[in-house]
N, C-alpha and C. Protein backbone atom coordinates (compact mmCIF):
# COMPACT_ATOMS: atom_id res chain seq x y z
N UNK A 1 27.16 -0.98 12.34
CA UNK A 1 25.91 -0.32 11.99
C UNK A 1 24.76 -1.28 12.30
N UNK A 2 24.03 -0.96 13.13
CA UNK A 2 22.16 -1.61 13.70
C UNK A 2 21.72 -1.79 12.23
N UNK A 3 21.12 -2.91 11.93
CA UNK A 3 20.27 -3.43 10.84
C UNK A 3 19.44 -2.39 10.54
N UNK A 4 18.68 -1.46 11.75
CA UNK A 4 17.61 -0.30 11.73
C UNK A 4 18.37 0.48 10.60
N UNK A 5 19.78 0.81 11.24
CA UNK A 5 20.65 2.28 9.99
C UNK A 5 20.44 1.33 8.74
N UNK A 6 20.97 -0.10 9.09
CA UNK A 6 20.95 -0.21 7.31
C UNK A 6 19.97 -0.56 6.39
N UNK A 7 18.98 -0.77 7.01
CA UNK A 7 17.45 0.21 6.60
C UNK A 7 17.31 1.44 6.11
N UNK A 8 17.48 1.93 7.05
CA UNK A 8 17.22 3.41 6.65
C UNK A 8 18.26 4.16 5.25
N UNK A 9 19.52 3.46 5.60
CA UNK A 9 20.17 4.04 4.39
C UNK A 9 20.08 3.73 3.26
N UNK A 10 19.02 2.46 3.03
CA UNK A 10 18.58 1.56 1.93
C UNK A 10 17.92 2.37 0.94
N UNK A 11 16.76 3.04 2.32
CA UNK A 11 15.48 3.73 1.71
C UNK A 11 16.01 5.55 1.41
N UNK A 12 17.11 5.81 1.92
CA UNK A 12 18.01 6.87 1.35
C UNK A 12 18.37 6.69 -0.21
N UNK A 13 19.06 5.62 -0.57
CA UNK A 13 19.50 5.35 -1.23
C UNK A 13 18.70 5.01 -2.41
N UNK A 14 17.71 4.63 -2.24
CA UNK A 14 16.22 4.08 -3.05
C UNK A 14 15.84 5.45 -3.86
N UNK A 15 15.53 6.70 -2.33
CA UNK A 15 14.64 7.26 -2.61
C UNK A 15 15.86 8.55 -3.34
N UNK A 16 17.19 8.35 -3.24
CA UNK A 16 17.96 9.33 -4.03
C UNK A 16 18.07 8.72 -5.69
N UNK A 17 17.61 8.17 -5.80
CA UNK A 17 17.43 6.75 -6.98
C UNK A 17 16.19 7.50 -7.60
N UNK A 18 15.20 7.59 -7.19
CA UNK A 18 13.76 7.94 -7.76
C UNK A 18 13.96 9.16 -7.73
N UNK A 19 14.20 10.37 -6.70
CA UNK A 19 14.77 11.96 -6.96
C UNK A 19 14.71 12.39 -8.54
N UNK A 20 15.83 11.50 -8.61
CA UNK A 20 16.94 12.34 -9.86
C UNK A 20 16.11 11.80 -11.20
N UNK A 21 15.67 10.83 -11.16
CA UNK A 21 14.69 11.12 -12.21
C UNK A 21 13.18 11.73 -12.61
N UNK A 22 12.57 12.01 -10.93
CA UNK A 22 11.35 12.73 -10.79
C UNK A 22 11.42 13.83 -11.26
N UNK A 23 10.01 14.32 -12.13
CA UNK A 23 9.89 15.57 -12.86
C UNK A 23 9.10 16.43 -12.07
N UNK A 24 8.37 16.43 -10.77
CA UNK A 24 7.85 16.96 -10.01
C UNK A 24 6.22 16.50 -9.77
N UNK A 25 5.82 16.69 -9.04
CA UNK A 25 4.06 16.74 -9.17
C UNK A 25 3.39 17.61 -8.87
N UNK A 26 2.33 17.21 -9.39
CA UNK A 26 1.36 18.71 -9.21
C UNK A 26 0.88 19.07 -8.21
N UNK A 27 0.76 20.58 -8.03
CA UNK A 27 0.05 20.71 -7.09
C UNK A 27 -0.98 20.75 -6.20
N UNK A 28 -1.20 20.93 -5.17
CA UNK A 28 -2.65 20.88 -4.38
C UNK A 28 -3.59 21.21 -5.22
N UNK A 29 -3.44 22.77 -6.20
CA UNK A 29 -4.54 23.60 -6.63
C UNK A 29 -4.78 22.94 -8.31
N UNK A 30 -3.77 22.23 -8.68
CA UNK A 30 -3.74 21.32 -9.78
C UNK A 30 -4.49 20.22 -9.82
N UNK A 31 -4.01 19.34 -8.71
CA UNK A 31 -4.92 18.33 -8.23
C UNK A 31 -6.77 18.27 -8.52
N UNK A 32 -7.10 19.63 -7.53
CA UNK A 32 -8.06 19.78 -7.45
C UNK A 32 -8.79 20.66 -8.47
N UNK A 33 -8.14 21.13 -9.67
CA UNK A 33 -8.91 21.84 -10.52
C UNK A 33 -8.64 20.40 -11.55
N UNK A 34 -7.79 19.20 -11.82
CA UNK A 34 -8.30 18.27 -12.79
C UNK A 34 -9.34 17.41 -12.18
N UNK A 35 -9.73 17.27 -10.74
CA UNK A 35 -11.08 16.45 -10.60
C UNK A 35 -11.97 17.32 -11.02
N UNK A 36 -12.32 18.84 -10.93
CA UNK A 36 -12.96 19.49 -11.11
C UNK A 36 -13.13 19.35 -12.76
N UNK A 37 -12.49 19.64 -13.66
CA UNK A 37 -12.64 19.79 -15.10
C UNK A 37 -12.73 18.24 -15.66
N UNK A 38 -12.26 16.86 -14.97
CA UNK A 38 -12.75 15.55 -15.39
C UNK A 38 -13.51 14.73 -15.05
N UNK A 39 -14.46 15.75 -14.02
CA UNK A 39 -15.19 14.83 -13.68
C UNK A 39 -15.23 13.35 -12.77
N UNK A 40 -14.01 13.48 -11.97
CA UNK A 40 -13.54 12.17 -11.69
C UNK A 40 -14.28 12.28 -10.19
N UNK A 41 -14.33 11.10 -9.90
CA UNK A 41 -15.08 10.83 -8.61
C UNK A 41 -13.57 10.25 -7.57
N UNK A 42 -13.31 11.63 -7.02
CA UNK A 42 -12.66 11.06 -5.53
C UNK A 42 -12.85 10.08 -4.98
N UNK A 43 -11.90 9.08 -4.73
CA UNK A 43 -11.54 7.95 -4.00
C UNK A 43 -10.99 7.55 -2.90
N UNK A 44 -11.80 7.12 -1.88
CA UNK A 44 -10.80 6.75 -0.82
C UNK A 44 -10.59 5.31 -0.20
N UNK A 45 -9.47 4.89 -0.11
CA UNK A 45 -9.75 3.43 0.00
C UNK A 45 -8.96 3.48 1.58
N UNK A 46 -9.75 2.44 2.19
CA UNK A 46 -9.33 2.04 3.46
C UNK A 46 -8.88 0.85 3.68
N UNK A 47 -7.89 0.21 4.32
CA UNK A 47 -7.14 -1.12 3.49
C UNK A 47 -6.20 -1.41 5.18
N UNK A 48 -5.86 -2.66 4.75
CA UNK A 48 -4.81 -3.29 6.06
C UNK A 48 -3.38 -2.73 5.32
N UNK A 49 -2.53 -2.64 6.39
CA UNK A 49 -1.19 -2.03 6.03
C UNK A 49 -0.26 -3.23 5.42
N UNK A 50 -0.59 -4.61 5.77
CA UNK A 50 -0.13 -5.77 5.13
C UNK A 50 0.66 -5.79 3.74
N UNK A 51 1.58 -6.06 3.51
CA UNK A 51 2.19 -5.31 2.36
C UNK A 51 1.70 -6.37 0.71
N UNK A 52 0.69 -6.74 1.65
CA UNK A 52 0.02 -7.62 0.42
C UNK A 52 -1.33 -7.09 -0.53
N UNK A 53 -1.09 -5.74 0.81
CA UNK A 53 -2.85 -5.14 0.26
C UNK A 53 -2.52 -4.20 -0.65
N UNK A 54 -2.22 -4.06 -1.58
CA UNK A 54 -1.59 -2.97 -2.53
C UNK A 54 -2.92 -2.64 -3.69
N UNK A 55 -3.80 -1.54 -3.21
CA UNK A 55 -4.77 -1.13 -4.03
C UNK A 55 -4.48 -0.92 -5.53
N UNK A 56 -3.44 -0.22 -5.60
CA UNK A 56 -2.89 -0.39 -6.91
C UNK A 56 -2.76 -1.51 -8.06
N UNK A 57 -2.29 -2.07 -6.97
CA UNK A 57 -2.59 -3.83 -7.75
C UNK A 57 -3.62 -4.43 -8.27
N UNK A 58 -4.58 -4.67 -6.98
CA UNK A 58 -5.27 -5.23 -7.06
C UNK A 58 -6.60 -4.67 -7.97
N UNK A 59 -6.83 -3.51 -7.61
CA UNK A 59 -7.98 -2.76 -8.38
C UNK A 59 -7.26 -2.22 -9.72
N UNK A 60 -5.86 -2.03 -10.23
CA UNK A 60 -5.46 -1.39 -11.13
C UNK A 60 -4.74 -0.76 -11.31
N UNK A 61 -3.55 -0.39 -12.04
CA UNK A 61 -2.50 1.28 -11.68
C UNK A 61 -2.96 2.24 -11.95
N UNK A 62 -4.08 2.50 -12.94
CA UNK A 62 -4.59 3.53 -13.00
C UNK A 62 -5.79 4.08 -11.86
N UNK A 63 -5.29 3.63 -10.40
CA UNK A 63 -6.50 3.80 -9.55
C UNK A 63 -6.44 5.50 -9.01
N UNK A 64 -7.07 6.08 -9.22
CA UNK A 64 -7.03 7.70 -8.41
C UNK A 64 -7.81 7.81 -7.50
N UNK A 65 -7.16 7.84 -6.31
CA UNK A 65 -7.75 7.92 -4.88
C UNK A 65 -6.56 7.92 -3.77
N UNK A 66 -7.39 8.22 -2.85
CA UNK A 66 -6.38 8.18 -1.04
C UNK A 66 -6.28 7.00 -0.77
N UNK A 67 -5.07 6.15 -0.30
CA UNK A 67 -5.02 4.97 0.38
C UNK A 67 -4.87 5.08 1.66
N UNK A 68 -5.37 4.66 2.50
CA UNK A 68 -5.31 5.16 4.03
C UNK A 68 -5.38 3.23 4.27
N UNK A 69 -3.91 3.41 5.25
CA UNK A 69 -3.70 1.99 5.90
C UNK A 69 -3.72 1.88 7.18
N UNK A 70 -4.09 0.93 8.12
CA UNK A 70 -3.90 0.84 9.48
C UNK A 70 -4.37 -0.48 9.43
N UNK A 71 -3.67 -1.40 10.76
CA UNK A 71 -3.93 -2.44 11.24
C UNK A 71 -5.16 -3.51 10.82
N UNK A 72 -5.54 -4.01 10.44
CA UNK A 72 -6.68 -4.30 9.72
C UNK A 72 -7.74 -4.00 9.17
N UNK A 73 -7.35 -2.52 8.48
CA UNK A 73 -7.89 -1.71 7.54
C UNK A 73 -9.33 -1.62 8.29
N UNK A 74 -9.27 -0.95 9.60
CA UNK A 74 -10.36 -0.64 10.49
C UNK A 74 -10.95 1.26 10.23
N UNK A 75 -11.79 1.05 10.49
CA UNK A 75 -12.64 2.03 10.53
C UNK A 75 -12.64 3.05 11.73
N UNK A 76 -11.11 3.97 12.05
CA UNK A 76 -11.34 3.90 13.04
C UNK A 76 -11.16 6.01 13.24
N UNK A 77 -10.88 6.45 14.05
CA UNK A 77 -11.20 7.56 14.45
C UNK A 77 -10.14 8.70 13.23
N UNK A 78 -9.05 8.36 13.10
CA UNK A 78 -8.36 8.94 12.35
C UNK A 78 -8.61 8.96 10.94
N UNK A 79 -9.22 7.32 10.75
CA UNK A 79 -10.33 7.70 8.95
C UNK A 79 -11.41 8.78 8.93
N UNK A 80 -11.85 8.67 9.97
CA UNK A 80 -13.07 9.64 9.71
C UNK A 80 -12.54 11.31 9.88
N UNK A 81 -11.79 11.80 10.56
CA UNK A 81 -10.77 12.67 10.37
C UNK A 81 -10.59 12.53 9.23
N UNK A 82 -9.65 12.27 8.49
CA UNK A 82 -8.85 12.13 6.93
C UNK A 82 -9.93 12.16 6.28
N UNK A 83 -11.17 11.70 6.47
CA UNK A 83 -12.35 11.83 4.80
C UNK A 83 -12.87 12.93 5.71
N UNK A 84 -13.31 13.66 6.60
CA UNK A 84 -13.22 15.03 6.13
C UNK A 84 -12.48 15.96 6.12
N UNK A 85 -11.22 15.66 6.19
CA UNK A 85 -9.88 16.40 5.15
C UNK A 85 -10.53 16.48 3.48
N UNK A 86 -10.39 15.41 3.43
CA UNK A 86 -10.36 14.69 1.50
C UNK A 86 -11.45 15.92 1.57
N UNK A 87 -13.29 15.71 2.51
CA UNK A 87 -14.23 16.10 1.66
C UNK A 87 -13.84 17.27 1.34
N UNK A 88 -12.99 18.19 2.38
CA UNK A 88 -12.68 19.39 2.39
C UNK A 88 -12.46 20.19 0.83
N UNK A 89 -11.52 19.11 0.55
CA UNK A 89 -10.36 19.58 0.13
C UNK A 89 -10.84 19.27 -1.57
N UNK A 90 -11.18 18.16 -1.90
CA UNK A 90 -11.40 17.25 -2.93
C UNK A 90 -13.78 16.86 -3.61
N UNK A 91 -13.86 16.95 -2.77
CA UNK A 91 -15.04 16.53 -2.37
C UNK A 91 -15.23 14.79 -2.15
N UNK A 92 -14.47 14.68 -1.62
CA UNK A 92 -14.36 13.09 -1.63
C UNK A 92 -16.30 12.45 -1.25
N UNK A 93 -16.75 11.09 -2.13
CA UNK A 93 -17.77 11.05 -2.06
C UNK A 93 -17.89 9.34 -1.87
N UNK A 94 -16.30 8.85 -2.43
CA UNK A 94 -16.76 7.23 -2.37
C UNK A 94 -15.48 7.26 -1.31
N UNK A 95 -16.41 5.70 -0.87
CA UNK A 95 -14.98 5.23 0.10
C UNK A 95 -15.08 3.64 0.09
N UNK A 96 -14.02 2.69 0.16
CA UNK A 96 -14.17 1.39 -0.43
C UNK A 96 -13.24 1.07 0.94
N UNK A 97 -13.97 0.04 1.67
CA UNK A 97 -13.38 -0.63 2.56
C UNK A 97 -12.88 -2.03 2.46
N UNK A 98 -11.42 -2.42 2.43
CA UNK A 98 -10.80 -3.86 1.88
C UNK A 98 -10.21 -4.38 2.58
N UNK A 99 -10.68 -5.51 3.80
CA UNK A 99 -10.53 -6.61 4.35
C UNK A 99 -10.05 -7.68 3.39
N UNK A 100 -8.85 -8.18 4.39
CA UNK A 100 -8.51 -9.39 3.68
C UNK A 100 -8.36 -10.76 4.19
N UNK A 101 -7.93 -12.08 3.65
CA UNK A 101 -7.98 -13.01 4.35
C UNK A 101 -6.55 -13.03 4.76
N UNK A 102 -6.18 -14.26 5.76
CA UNK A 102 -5.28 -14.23 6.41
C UNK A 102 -4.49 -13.06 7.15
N UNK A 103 -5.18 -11.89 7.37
CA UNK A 103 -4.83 -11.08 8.17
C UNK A 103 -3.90 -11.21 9.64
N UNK A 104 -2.99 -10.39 9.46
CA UNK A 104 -2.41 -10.69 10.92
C UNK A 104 -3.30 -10.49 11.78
N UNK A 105 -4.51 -9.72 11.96
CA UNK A 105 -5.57 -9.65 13.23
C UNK A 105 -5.88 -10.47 13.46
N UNK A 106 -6.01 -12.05 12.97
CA UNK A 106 -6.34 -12.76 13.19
C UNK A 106 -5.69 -13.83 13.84
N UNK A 107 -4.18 -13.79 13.79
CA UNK A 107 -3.18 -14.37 14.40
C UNK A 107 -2.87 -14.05 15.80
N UNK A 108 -3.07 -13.05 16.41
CA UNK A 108 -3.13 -12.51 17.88
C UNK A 108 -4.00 -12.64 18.50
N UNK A 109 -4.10 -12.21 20.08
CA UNK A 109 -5.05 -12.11 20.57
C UNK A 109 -5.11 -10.80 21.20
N UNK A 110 -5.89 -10.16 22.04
CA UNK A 110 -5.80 -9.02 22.56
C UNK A 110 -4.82 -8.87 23.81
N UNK A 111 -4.86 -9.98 24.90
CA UNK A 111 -3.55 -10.30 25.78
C UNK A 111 -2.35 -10.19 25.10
N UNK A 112 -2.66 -11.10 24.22
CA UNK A 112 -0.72 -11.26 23.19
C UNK A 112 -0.31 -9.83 22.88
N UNK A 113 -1.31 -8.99 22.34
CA UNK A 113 -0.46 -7.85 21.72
C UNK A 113 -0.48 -6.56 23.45
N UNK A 114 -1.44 -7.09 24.43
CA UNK A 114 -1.28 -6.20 25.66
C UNK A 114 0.62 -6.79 26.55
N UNK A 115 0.17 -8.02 26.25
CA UNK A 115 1.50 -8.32 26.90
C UNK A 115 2.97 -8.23 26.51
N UNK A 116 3.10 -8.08 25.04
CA UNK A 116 3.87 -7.70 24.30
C UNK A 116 4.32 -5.96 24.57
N UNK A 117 2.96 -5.25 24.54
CA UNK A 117 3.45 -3.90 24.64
C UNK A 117 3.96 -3.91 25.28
N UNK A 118 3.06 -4.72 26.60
CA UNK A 118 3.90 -3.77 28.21
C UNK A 118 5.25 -4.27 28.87
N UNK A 119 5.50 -5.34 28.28
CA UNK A 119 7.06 -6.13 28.08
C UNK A 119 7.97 -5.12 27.66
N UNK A 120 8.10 -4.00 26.41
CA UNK A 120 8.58 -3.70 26.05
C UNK A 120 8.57 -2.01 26.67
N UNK A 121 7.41 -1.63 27.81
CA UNK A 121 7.83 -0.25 28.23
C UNK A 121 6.36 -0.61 29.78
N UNK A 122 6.77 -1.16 30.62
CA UNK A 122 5.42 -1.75 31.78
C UNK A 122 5.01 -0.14 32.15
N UNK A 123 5.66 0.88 31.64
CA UNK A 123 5.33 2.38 32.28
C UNK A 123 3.92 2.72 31.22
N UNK A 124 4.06 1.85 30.04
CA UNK A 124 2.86 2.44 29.32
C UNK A 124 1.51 1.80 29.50
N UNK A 125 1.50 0.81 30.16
CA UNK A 125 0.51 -0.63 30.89
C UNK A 125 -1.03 0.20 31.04
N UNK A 126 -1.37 1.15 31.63
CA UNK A 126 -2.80 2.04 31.59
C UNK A 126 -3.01 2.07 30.22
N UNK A 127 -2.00 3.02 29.08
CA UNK A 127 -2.17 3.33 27.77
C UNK A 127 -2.76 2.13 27.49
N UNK A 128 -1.84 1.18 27.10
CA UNK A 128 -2.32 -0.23 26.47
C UNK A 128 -3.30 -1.10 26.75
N UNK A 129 -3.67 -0.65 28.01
CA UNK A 129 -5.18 -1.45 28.43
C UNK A 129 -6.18 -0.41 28.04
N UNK A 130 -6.11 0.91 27.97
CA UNK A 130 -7.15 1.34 26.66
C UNK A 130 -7.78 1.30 25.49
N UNK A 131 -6.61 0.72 24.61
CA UNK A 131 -6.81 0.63 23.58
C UNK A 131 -7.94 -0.78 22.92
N UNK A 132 -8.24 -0.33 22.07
CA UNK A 132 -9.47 -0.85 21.32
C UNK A 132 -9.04 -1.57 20.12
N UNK A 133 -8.03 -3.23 20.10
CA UNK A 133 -7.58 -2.75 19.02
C UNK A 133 -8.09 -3.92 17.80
N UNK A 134 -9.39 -4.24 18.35
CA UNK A 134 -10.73 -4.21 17.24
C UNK A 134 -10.87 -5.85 16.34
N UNK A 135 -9.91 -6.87 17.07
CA UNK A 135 -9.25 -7.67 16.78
C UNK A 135 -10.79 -8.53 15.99
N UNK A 136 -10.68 -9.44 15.02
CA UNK A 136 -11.78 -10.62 14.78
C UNK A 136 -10.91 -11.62 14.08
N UNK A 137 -11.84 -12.98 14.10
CA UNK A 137 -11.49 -14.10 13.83
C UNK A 137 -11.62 -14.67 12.07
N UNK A 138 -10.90 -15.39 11.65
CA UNK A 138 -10.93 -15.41 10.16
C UNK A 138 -12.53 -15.45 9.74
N UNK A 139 -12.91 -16.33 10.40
CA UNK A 139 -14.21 -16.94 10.25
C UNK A 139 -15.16 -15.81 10.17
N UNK A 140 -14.61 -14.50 10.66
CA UNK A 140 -15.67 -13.57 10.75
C UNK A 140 -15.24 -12.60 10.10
N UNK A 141 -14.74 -12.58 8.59
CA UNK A 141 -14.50 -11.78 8.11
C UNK A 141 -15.38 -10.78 7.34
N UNK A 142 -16.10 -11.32 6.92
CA UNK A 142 -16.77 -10.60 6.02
C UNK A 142 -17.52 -9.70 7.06
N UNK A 143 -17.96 -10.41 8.46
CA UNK A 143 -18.57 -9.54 9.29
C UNK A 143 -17.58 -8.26 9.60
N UNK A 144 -16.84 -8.47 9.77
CA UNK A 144 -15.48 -7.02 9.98
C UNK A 144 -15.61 -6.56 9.37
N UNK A 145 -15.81 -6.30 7.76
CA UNK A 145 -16.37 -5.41 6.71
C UNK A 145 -17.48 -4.93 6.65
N UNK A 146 -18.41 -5.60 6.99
CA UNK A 146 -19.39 -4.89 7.59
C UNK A 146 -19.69 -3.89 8.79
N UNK A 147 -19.33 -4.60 9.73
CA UNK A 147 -18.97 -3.45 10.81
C UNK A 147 -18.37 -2.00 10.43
N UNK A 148 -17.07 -2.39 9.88
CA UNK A 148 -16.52 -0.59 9.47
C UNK A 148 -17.30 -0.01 8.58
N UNK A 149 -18.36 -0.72 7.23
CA UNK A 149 -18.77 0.06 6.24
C UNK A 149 -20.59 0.67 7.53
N UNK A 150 -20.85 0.05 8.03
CA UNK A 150 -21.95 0.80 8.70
C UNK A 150 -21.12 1.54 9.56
N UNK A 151 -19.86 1.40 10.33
CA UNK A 151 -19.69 2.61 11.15
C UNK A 151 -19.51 3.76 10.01
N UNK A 152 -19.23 3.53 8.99
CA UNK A 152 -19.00 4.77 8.57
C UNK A 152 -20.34 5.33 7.88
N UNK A 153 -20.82 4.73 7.74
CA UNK A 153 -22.35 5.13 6.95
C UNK A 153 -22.76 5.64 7.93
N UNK A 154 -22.48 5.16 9.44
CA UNK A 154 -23.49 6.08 10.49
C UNK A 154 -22.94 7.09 11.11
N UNK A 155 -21.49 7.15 10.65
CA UNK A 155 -21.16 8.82 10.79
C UNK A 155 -21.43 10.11 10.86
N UNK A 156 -22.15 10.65 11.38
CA UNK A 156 -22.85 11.98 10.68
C UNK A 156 -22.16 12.98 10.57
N UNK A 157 -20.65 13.26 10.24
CA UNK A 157 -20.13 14.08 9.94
C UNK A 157 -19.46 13.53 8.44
N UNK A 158 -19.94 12.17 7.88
CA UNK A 158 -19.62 11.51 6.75
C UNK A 158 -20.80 11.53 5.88
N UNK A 159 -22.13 12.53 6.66
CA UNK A 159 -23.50 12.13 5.50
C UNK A 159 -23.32 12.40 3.92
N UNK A 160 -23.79 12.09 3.07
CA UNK A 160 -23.20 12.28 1.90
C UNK A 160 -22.67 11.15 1.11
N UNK A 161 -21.85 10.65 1.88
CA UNK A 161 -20.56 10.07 1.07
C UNK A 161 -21.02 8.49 1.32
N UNK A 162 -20.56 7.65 0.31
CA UNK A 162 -21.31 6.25 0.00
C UNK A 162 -20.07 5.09 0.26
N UNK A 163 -20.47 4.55 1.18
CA UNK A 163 -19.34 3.16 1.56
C UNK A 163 -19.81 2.17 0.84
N UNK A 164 -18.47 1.39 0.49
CA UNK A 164 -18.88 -0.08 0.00
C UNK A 164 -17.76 -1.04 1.09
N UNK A 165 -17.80 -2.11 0.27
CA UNK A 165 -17.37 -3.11 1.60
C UNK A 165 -16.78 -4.08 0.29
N UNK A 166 -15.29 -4.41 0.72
CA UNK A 166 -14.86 -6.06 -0.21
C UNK A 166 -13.55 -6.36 0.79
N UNK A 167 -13.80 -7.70 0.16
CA UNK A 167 -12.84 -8.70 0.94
C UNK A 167 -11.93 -9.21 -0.52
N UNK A 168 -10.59 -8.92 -0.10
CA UNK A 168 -9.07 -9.32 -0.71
C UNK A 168 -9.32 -10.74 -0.05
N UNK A 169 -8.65 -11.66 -1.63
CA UNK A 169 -8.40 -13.26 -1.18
C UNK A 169 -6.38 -13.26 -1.38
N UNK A 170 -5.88 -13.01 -0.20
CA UNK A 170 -4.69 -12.99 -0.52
C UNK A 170 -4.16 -13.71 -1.53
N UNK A 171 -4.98 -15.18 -1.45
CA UNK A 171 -4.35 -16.54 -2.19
C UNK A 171 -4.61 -15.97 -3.34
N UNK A 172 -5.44 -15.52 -3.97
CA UNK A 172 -5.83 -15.79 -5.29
C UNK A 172 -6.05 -13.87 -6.08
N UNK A 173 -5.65 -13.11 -5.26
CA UNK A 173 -5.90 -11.81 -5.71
C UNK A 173 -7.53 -11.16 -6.25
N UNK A 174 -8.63 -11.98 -5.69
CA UNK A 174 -10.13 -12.14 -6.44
C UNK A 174 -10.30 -10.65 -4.76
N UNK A 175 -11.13 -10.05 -5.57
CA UNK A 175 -11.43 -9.25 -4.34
C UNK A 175 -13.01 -8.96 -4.76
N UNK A 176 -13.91 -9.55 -3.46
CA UNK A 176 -15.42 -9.97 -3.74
C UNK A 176 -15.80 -8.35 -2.57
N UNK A 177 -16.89 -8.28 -3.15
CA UNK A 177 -17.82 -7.33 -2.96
C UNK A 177 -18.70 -7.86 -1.56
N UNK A 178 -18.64 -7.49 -0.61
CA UNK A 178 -19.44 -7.74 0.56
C UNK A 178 -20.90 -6.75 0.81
N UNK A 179 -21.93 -7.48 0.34
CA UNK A 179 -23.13 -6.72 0.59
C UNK A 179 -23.56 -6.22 2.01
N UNK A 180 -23.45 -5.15 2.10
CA UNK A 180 -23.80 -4.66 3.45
C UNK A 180 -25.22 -3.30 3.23
């Protein structure tokens, strides 16, 4: 058995584990009639997929909101898609963008991860020289938080809805507020 199967049968096994004691959850129309009757302000957090960035954690377990992860919790075409899903759906109105330190973006370069792809399929080599994949340097972090919280402020299919900007200190779990 490939290490991949015995993965996968791990997370079989995990998730037949959590099943049998789940009582169900609520639904879509549930969901959205308790923000409605509590008043709660929809949340969406945008975050690196790093398995260190755990919103839950860091901001709280009692956090209620969307976690949306990708590659260095960038600001990128498929967030702005998904928050107007949320607004759709929820009225989603905040959105909290969380950069962190020591990010893998910062460990690569844009060659490293082009040459890597096309090592592994040279037929996809056009694809991969398209891509945008938004890379910055430690030193410029807080500027990367900035960048995504004005792209999204200058969204105009996002008017309405209010970005903030913080930076996760992996070392120390302190997550500071970036004025933008």
């Amino acid at each position: 058995m490939s290490a991949s199967r015995d993965t996968i049968s791990r997370l079989l096994a995990n998730n037949e584990k959590f099943a049998s004691s789940f009582n169900g959850a609520p639904t879509m129309e549930q969901l959205r009639a308790d923000i409605k009757e509590n008043g709660a302000q929809p949340l969406f957090i945008l975050t690196c997929l790093d398995p260190r960035c755990v919103p839950e954690a860091f901001f709280g377990p009692d956090l209620r909101g969307a976690v949306h992860r990708n590659a260095g919790g960038r600001a990128t075409g498929d967030v702005v898609r998904s928050l107007n899903v949320l607004r759709a759906l929820v009225n989603m109105k905040t959105v909290v963008v969380v950069h962190h330190t020591d990010c893998g973006m910062t460990h690569v370069t844009e060659d490293e991860i082009r040459e890597y792809a096309k090592s592994k399929n040279p037929e996809a080599a056009a694809i991969v020289d398209k891509i945008d994949f938004d890379l910055w340097k430690e030193e410029h972090l807080e500027e990367s938080v900035k960048k995504d919280v004005r792209k999204l402020r200058e969204e105009k299919s996002l008017d309405g809805i209010e970005v903030f900007g913080f930076v996760l200190d992996t070392q120390t779990a302190v997550v500071t507020e970036v004025q933008v």
